[in-house]
C-alpha atoms as a PDB file:
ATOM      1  CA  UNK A   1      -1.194 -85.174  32.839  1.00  0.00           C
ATOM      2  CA  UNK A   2      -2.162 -81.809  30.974  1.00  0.00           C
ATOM      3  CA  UNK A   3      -0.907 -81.285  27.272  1.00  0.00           C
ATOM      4  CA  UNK A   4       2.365 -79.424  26.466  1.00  0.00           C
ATOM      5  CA  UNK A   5       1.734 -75.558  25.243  1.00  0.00           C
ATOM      6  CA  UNK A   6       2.211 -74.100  22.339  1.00  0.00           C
ATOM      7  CA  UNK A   7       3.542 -70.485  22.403  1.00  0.00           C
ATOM      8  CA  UNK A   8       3.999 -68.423  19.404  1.00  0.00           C
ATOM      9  CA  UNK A   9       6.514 -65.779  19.581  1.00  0.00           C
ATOM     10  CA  UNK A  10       8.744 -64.545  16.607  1.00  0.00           C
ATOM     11  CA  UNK A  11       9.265 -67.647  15.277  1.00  0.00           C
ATOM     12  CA  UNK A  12       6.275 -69.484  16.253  1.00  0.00           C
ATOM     13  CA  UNK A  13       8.233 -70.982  19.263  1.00  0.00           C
ATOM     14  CA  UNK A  14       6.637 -74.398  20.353  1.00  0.00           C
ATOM     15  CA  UNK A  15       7.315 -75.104  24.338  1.00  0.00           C
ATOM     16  CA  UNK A  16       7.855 -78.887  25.263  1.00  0.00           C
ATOM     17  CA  UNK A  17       9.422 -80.865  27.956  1.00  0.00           C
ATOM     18  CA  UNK A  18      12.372 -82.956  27.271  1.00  0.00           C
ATOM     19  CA  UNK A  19      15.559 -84.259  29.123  1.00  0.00           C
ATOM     20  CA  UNK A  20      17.802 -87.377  27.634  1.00  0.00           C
ATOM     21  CA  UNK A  21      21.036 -89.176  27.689  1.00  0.00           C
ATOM     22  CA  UNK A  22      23.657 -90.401  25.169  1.00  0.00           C
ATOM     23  CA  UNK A  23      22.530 -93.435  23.336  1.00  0.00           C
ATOM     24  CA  UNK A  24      24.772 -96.094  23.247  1.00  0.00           C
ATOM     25  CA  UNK A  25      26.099 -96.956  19.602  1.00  0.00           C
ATOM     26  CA  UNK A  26      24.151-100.049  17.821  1.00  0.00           C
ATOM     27  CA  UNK A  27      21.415-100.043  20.042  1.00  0.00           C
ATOM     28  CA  UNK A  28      18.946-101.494  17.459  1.00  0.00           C
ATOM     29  CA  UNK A  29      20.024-101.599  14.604  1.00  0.00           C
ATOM     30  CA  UNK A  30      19.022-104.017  11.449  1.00  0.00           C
ATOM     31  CA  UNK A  31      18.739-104.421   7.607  1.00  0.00           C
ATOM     32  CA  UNK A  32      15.456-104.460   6.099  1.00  0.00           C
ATOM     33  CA  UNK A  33      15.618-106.742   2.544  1.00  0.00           C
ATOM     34  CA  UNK A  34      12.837-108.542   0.611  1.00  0.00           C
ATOM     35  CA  UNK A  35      12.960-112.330   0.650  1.00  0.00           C
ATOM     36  CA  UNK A  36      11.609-115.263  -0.899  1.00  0.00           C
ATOM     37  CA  UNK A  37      10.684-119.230   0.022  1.00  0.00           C
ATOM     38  CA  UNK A  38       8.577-121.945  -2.006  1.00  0.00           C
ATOM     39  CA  UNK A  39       6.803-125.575  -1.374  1.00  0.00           C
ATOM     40  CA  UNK A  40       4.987-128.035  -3.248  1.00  0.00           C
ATOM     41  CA  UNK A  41       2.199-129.920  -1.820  1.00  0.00           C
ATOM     42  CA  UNK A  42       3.050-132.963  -3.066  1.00  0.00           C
ATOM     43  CA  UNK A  43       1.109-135.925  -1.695  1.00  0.00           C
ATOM     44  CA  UNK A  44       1.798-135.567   2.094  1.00  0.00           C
ATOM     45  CA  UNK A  45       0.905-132.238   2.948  1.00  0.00           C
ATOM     46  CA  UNK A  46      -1.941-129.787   2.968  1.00  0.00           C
ATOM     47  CA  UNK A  47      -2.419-126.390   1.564  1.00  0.00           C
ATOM     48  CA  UNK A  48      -1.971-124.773   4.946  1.00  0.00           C
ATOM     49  CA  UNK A  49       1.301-126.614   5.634  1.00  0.00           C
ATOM     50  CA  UNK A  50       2.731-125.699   1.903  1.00  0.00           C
ATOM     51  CA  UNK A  51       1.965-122.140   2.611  1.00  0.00           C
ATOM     52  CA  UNK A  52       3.552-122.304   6.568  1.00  0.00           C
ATOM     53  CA  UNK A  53       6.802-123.991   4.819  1.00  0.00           C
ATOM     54  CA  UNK A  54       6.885-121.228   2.157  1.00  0.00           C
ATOM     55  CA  UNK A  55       7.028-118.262   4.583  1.00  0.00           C
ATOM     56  CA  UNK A  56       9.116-120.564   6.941  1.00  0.00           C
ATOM     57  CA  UNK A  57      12.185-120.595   3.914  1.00  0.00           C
ATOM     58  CA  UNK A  58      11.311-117.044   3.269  1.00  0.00           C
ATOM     59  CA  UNK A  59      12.218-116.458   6.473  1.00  0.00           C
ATOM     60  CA  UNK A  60      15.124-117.973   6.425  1.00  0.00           C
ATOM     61  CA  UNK A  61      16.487-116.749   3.267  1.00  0.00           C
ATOM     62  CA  UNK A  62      15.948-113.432   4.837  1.00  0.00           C
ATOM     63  CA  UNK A  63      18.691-113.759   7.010  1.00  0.00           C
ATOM     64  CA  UNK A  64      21.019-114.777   3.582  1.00  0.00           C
ATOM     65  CA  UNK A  65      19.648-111.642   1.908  1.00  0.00           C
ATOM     66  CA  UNK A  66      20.530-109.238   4.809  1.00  0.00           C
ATOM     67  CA  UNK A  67      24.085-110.795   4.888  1.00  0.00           C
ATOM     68  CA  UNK A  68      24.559-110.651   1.312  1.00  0.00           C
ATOM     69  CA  UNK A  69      23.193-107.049   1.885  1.00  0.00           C
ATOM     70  CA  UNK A  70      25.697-106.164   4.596  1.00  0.00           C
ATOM     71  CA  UNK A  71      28.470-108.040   2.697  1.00  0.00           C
ATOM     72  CA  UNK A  72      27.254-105.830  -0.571  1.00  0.00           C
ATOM     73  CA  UNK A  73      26.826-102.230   1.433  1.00  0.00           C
ATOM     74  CA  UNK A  74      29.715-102.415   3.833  1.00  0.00           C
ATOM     75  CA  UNK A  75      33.958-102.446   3.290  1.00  0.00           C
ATOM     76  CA  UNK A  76      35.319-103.047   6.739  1.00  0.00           C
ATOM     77  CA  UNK A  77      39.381-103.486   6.102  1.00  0.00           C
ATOM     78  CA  UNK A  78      39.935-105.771   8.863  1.00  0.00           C
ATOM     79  CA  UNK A  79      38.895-108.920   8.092  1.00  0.00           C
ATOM     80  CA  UNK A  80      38.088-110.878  11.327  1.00  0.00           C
ATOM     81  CA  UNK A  81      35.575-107.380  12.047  1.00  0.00           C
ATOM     82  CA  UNK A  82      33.967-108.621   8.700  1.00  0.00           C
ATOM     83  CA  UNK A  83      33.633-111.906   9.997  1.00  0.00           C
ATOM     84  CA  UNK A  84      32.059-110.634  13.052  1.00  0.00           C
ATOM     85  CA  UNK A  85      29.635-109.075  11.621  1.00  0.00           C
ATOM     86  CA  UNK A  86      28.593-111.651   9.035  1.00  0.00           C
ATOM     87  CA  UNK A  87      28.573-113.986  12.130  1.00  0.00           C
ATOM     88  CA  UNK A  88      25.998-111.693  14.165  1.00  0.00           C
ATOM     89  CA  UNK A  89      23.821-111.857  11.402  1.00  0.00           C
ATOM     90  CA  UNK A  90      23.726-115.385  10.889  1.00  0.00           C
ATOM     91  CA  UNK A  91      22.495-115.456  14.289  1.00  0.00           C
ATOM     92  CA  UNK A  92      19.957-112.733  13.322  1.00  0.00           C
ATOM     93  CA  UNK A  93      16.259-112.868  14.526  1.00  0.00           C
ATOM     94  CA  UNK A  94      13.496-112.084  11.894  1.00  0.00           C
ATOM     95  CA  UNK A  95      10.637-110.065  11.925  1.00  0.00           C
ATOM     96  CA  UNK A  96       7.512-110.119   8.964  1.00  0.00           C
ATOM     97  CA  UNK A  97       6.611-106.692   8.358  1.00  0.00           C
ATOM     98  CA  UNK A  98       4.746-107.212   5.718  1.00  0.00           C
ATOM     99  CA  UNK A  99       3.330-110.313   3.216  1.00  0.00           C
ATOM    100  CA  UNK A 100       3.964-109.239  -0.228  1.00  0.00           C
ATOM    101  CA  UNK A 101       1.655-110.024  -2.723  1.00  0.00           C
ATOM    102  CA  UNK A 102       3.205-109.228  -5.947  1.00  0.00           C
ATOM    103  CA  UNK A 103       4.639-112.286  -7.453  1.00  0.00           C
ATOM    104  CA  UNK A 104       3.535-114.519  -4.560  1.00  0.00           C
ATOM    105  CA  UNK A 105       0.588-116.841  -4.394  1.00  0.00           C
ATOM    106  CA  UNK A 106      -0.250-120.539  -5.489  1.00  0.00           C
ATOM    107  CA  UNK A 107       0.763-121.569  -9.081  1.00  0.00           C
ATOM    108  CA  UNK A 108       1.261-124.907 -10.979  1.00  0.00           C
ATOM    109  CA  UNK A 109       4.459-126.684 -11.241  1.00  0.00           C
ATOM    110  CA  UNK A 110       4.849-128.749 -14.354  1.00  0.00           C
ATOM    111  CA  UNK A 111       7.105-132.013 -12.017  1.00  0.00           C
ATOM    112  CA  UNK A 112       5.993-130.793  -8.437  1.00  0.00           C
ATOM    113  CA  UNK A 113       2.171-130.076  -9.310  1.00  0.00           C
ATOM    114  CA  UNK A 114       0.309-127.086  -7.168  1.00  0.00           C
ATOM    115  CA  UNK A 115       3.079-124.883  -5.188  1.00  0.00           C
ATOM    116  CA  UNK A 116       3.056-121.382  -3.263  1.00  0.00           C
ATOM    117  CA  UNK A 117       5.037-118.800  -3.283  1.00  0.00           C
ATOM    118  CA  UNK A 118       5.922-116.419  -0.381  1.00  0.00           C
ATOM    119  CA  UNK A 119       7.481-112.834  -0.586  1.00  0.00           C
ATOM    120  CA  UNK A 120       7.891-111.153   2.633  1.00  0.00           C
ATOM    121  CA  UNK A 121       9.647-107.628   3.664  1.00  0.00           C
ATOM    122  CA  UNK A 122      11.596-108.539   6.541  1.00  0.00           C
ATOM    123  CA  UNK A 123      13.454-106.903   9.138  1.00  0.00           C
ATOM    124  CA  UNK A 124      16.985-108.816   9.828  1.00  0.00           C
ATOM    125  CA  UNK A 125      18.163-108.434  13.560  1.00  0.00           C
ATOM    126  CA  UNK A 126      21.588-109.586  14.211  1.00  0.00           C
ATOM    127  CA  UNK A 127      22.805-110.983  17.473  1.00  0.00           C
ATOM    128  CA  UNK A 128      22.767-108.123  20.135  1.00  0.00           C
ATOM    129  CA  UNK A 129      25.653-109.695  22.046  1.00  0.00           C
ATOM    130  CA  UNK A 130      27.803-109.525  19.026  1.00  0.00           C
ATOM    131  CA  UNK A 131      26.857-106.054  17.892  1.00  0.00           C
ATOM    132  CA  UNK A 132      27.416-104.853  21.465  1.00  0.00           C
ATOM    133  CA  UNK A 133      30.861-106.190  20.842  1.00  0.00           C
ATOM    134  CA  UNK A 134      31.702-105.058  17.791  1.00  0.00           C
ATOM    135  CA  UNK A 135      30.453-102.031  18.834  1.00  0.00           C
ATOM    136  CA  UNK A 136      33.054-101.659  21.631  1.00  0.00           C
ATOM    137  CA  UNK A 137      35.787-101.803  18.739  1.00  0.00           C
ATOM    138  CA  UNK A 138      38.127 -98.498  18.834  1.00  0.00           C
ATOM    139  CA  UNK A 139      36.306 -96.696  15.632  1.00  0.00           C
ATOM    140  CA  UNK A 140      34.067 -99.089  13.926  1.00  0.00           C
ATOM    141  CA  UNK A 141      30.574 -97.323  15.272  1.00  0.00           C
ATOM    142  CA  UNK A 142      32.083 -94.653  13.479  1.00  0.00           C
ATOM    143  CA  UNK A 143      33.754 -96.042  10.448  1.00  0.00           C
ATOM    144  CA  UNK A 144      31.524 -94.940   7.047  1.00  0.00           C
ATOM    145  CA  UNK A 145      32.476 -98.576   6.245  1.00  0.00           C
ATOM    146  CA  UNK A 146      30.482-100.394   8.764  1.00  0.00           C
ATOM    147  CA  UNK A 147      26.656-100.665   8.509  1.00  0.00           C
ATOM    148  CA  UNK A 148      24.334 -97.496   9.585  1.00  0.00           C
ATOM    149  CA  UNK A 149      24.775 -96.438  13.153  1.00  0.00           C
ATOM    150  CA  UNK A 150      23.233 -92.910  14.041  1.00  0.00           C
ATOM    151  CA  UNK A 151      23.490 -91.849  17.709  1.00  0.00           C
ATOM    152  CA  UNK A 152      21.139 -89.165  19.646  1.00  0.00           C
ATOM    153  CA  UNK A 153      21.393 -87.453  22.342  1.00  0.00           C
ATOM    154  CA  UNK A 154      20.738 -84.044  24.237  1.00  0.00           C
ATOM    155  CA  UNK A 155      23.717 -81.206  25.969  1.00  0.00           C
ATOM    156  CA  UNK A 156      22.313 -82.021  29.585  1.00  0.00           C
ATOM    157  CA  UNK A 157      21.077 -85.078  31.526  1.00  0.00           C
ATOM    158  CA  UNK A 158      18.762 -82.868  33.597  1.00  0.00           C
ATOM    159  CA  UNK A 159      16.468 -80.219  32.902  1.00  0.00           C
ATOM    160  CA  UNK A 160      14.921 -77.362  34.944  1.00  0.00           C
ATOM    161  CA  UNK A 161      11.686 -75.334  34.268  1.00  0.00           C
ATOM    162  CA  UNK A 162      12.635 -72.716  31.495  1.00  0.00           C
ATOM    163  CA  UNK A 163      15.948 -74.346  30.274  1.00  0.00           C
ATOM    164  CA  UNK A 164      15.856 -74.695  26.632  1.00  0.00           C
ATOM    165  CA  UNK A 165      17.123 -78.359  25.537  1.00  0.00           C
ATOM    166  CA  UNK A 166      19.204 -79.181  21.933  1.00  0.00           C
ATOM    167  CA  UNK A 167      19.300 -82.528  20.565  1.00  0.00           C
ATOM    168  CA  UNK A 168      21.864 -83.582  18.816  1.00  0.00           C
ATOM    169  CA  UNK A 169      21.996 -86.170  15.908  1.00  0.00           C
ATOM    170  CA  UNK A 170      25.281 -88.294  14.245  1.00  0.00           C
ATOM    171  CA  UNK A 171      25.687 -91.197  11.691  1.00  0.00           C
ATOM    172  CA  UNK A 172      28.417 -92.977  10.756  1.00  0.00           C
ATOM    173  CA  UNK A 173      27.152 -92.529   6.684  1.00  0.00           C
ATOM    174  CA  UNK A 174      24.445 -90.866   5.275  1.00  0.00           C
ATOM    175  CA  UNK A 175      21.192 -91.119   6.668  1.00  0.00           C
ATOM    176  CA  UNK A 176      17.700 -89.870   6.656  1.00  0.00           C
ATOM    177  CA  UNK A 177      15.840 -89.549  10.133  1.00  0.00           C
ATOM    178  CA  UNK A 178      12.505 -89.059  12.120  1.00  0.00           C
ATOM    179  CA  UNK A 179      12.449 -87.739  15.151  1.00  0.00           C
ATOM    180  CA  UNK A 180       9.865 -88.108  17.465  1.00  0.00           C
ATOM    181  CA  UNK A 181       8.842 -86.823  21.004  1.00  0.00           C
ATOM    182  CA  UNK A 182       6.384 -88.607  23.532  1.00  0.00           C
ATOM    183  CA  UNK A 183       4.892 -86.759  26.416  1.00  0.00           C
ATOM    184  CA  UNK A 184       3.812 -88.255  29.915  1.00  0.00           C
ATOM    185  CA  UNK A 185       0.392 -88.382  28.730  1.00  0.00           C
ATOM    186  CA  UNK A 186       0.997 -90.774  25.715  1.00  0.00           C
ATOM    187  CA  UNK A 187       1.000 -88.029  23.225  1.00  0.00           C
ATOM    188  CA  UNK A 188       3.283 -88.565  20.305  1.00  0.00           C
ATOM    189  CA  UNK A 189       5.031 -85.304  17.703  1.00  0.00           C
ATOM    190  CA  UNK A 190       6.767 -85.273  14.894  1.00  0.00           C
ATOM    191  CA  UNK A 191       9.317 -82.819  15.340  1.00  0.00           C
ATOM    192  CA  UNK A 192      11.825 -83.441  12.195  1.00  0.00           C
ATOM    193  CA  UNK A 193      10.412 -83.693  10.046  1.00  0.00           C
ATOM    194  CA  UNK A 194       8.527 -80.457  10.640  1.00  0.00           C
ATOM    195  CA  UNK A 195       6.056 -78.197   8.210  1.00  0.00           C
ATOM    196  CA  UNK A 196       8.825 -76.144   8.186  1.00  0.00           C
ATOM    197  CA  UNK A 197      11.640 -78.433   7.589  1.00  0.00           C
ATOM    198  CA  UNK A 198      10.737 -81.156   5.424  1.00  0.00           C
ATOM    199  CA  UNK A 199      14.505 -82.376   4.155  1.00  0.00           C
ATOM    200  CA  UNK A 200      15.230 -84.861   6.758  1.00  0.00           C
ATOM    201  CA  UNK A 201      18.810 -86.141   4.688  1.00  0.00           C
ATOM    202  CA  UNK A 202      21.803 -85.840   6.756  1.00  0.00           C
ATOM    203  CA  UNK A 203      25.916 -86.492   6.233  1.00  0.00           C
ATOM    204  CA  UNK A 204      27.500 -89.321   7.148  1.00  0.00           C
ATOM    205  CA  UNK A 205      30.315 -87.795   9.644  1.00  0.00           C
ATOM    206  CA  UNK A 206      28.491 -84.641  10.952  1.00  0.00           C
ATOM    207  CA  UNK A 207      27.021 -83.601  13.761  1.00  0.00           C
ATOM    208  CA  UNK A 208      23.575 -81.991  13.079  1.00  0.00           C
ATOM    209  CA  UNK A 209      22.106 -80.146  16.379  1.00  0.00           C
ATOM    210  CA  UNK A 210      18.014 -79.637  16.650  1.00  0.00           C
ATOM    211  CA  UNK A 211      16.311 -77.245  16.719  1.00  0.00           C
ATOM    212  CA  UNK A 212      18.158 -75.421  14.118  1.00  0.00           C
ATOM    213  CA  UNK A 213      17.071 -72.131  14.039  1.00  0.00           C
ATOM    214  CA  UNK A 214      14.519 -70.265  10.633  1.00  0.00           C
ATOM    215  CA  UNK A 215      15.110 -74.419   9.372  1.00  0.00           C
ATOM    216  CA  UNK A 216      12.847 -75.648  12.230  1.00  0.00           C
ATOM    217  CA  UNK A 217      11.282 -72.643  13.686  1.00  0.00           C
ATOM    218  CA  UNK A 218      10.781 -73.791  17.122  1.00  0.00           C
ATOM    219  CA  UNK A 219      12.790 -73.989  20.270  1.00  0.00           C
ATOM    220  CA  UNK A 220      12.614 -76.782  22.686  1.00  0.00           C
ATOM    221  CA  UNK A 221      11.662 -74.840  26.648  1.00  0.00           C
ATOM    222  CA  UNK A 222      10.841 -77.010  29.382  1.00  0.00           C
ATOM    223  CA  UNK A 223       7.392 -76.344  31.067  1.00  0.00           C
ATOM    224  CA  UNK A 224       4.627 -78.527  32.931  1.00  0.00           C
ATOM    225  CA  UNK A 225       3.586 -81.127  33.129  1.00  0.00           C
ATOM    226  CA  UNK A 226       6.625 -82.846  34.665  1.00  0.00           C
ATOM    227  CA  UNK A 227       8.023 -86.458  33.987  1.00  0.00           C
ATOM    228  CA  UNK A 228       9.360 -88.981  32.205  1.00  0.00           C
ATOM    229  CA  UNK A 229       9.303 -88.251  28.515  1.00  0.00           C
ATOM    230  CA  UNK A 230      11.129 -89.889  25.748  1.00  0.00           C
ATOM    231  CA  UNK A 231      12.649 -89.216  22.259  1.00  0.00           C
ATOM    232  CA  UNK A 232      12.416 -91.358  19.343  1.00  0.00           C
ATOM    233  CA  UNK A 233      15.014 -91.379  16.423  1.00  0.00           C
ATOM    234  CA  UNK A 234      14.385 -93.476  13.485  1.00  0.00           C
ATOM    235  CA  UNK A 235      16.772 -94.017  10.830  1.00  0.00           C
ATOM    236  CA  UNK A 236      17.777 -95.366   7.564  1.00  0.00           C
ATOM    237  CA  UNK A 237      19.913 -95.257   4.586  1.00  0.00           C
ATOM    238  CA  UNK A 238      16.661 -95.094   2.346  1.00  0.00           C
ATOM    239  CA  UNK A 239      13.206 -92.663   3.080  1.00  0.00           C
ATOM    240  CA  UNK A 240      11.375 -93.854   6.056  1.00  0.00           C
ATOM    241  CA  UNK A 241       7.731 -95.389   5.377  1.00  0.00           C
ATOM    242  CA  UNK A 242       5.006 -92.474   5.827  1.00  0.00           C
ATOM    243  CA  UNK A 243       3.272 -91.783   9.237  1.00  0.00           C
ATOM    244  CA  UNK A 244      -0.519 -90.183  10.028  1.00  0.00           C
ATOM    245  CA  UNK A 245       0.212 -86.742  10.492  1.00  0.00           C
ATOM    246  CA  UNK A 246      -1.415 -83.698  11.335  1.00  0.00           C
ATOM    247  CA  UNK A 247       0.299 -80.262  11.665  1.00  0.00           C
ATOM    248  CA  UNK A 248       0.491 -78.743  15.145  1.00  0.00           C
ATOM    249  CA  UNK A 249       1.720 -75.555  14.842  1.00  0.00           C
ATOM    250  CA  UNK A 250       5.475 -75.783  13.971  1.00  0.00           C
ATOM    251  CA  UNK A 251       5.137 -79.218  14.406  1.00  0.00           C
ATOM    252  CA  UNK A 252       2.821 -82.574  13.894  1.00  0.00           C
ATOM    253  CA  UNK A 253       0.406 -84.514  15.633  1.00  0.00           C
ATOM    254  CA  UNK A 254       1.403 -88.189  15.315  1.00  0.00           C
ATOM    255  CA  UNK A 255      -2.149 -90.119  14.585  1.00  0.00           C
ATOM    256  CA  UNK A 256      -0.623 -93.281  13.532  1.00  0.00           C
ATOM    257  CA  UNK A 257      -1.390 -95.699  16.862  1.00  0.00           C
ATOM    258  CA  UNK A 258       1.837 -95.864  18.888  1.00  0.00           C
ATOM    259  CA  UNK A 259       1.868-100.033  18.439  1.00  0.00           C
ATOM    260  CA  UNK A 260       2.264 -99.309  14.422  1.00  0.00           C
ATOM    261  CA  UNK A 261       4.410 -96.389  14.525  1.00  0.00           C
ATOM    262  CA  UNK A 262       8.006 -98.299  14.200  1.00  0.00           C
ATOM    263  CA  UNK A 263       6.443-100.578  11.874  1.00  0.00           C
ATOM    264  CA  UNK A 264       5.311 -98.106   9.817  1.00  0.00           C
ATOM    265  CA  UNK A 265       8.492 -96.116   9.748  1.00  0.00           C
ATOM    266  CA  UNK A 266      10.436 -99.461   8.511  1.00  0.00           C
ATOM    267  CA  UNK A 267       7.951 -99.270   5.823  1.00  0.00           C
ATOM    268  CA  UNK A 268      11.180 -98.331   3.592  1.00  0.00           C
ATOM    269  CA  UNK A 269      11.174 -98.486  -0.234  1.00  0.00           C
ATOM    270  CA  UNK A 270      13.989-101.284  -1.164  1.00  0.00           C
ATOM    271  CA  UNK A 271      15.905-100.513  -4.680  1.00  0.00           C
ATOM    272  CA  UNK A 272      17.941-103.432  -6.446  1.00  0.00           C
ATOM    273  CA  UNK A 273      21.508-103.127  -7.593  1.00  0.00           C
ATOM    274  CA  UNK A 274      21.472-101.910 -11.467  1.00  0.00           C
ATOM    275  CA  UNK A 275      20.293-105.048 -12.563  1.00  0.00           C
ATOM    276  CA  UNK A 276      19.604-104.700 -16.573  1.00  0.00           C
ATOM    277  CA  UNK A 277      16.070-103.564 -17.116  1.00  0.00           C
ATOM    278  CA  UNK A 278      15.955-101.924 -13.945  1.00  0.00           C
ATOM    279  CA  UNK A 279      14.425-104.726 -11.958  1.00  0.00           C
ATOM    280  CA  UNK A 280      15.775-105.240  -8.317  1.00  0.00           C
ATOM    281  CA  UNK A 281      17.070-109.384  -7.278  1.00  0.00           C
ATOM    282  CA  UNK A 282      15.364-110.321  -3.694  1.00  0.00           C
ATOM    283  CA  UNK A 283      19.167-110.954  -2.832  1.00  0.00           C
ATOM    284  CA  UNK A 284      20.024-107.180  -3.833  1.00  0.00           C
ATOM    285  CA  UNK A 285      17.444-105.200  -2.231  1.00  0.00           C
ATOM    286  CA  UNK A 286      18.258-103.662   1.361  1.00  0.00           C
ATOM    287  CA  UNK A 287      18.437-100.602   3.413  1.00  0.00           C
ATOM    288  CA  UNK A 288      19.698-100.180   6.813  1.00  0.00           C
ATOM    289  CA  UNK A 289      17.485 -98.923   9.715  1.00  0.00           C
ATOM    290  CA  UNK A 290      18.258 -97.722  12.852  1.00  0.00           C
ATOM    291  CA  UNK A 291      15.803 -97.175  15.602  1.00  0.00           C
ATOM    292  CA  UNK A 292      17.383 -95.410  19.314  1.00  0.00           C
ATOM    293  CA  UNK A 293      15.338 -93.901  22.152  1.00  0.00           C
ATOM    294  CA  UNK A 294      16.072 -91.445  24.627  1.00  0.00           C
ATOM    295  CA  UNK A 295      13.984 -91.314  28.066  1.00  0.00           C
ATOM    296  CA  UNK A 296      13.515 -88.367  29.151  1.00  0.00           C
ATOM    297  CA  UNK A 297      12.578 -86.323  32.329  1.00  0.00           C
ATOM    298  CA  UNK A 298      12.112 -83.048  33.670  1.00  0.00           C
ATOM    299  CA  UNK A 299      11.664 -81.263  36.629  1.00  0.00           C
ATOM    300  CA  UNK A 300       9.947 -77.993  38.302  1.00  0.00           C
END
């Protein structure tokens, strides 16, 4: 498949191919929280097993640190929806995405002797079933109350050559967001955040449509080549790890490979609760994170 064109015009107008559909509320959505597990050699296992139970109970107390998170971050009124939720994220999966060194490693242990120390970041998934569920609940994908839930979607479900396509963008609380675009060939954009258009913070409540006009500079025109195409929304309620980027015109070049790009974006910076002296608890540190795609198509 041959690349997408740029244009300029007035406003620099960049010309790509997209078509989607509504995204259905909680699609993926997760906390993201630092947690922490130990073990002692003792006299019955090796260092490789200390270290495996370590992360193993780091592991595990990530799922306790995401629903102390929720329980922290969240107000739902009705109590059995509290429950609900607490309850899909005791049945959360968990993902490493990333070994923390800081404060982890071996050390000595005065009554236990040699001991290690794991510190992971951690993304909490809760039980899809459940979510889906809870989901279905007149309001609460809305409710500021509930955790993060950011929907995206476009005005049409089919595109012709020429049409120009808007994307529209709505969270339940305040969020910042990525967008990204991937062509038939493989090709990955940045579109928001743009060169032009760096504040990617939205309202909790609103509905934000893209592109929005001198902010973005661009408009969105369908043109060859034809196919299925696919936007990317990532979201969370604190700033999205960095990406490789390289500006494209009114736009930019993704050159993060596509295996690390979600990764990457859950690359968040976690902040504590107050604690005195400013240092963050494992229990208190959190963000939600929201990732929903639209496929795309389009068509001569």
């Amino acid at each position: 498949m041959g690349r997408k064109t740029i244009l300029f015009l007035t406003l620099s107008v960049f010309i790509i191919s997209l078509l989607g559909v509504h995204v259905a509320a909680f699609a993926a959505q997760s906390a993201i929280v630092v947690a922490e597990g130990y073990s002692c050699m003792g006299v019955d296992k090796s260092k490789r097993e200390t270290e495996t139970e370590a992360r193993a109970e780091a592991k595990r107390n990530a799922v306790e640190n995401a629903k102390t998170y929720i329980k922290s971050e969240t107000q739902v009124k009705d109590f059995q929806l509290e429950k609900d939720l607490i309850a899909a994220y005791a049945r959360a999966t968990v993902t490493v995405l990333e070994e923390l060194k800081d404060g982890a490693g071996w050390y000595k242990d005065n009554a236990s002797g040699d001991c290690f120390k794991a510190r992971i970041k951690a993304e909490v998934v809760p039980d899809e079933k459940a979510m889906n569920q809870l989901a279905r609940k007149t309001g609460f994908s809305e409710d500021p109350a509930a955790p993060l839930n950011v929907e995206v979607w476009t005005d049409k479900q089919e595109y012709r050559q020429g049409e120009q396509i808007r994307i529209y963008l709505k969270g339940n609380r305040p969020f910042y967001a990525r967008l990204l675009y991937r062509d038939t060939g493989g090709k990955t954009l940045q579109i928001l955040p743009n060169p032009y258009r760096q504040d990617n913070y939205f309202r909790g409540g609103v509905v934000y449509e893209l592109p929005e006009g001198d902010k973005d500079r661009f408009q969105l025109e369908v043109s060859p080549p034809f196919g299925r195409e696919q936007i990317v929304l990532h979201a969370g309620t604190s700033p999205l790890g960095d990406l490789d980027l390289e500006k494209a015109g009114n736009v930019y070049d993704v050159k993060t490979k596509r295996l690390d790009i979600s990764v990457k974006s859950r690359g968040i910076k976690l902040v504590g609760n107050g604690r005195p002296g400013g240092l963050p608890t494992p229990q208190a540190q959190g963000a939600g994170f929201v990732e929903s795609q639209v496929e795309i198509g389009t068509k001569r």
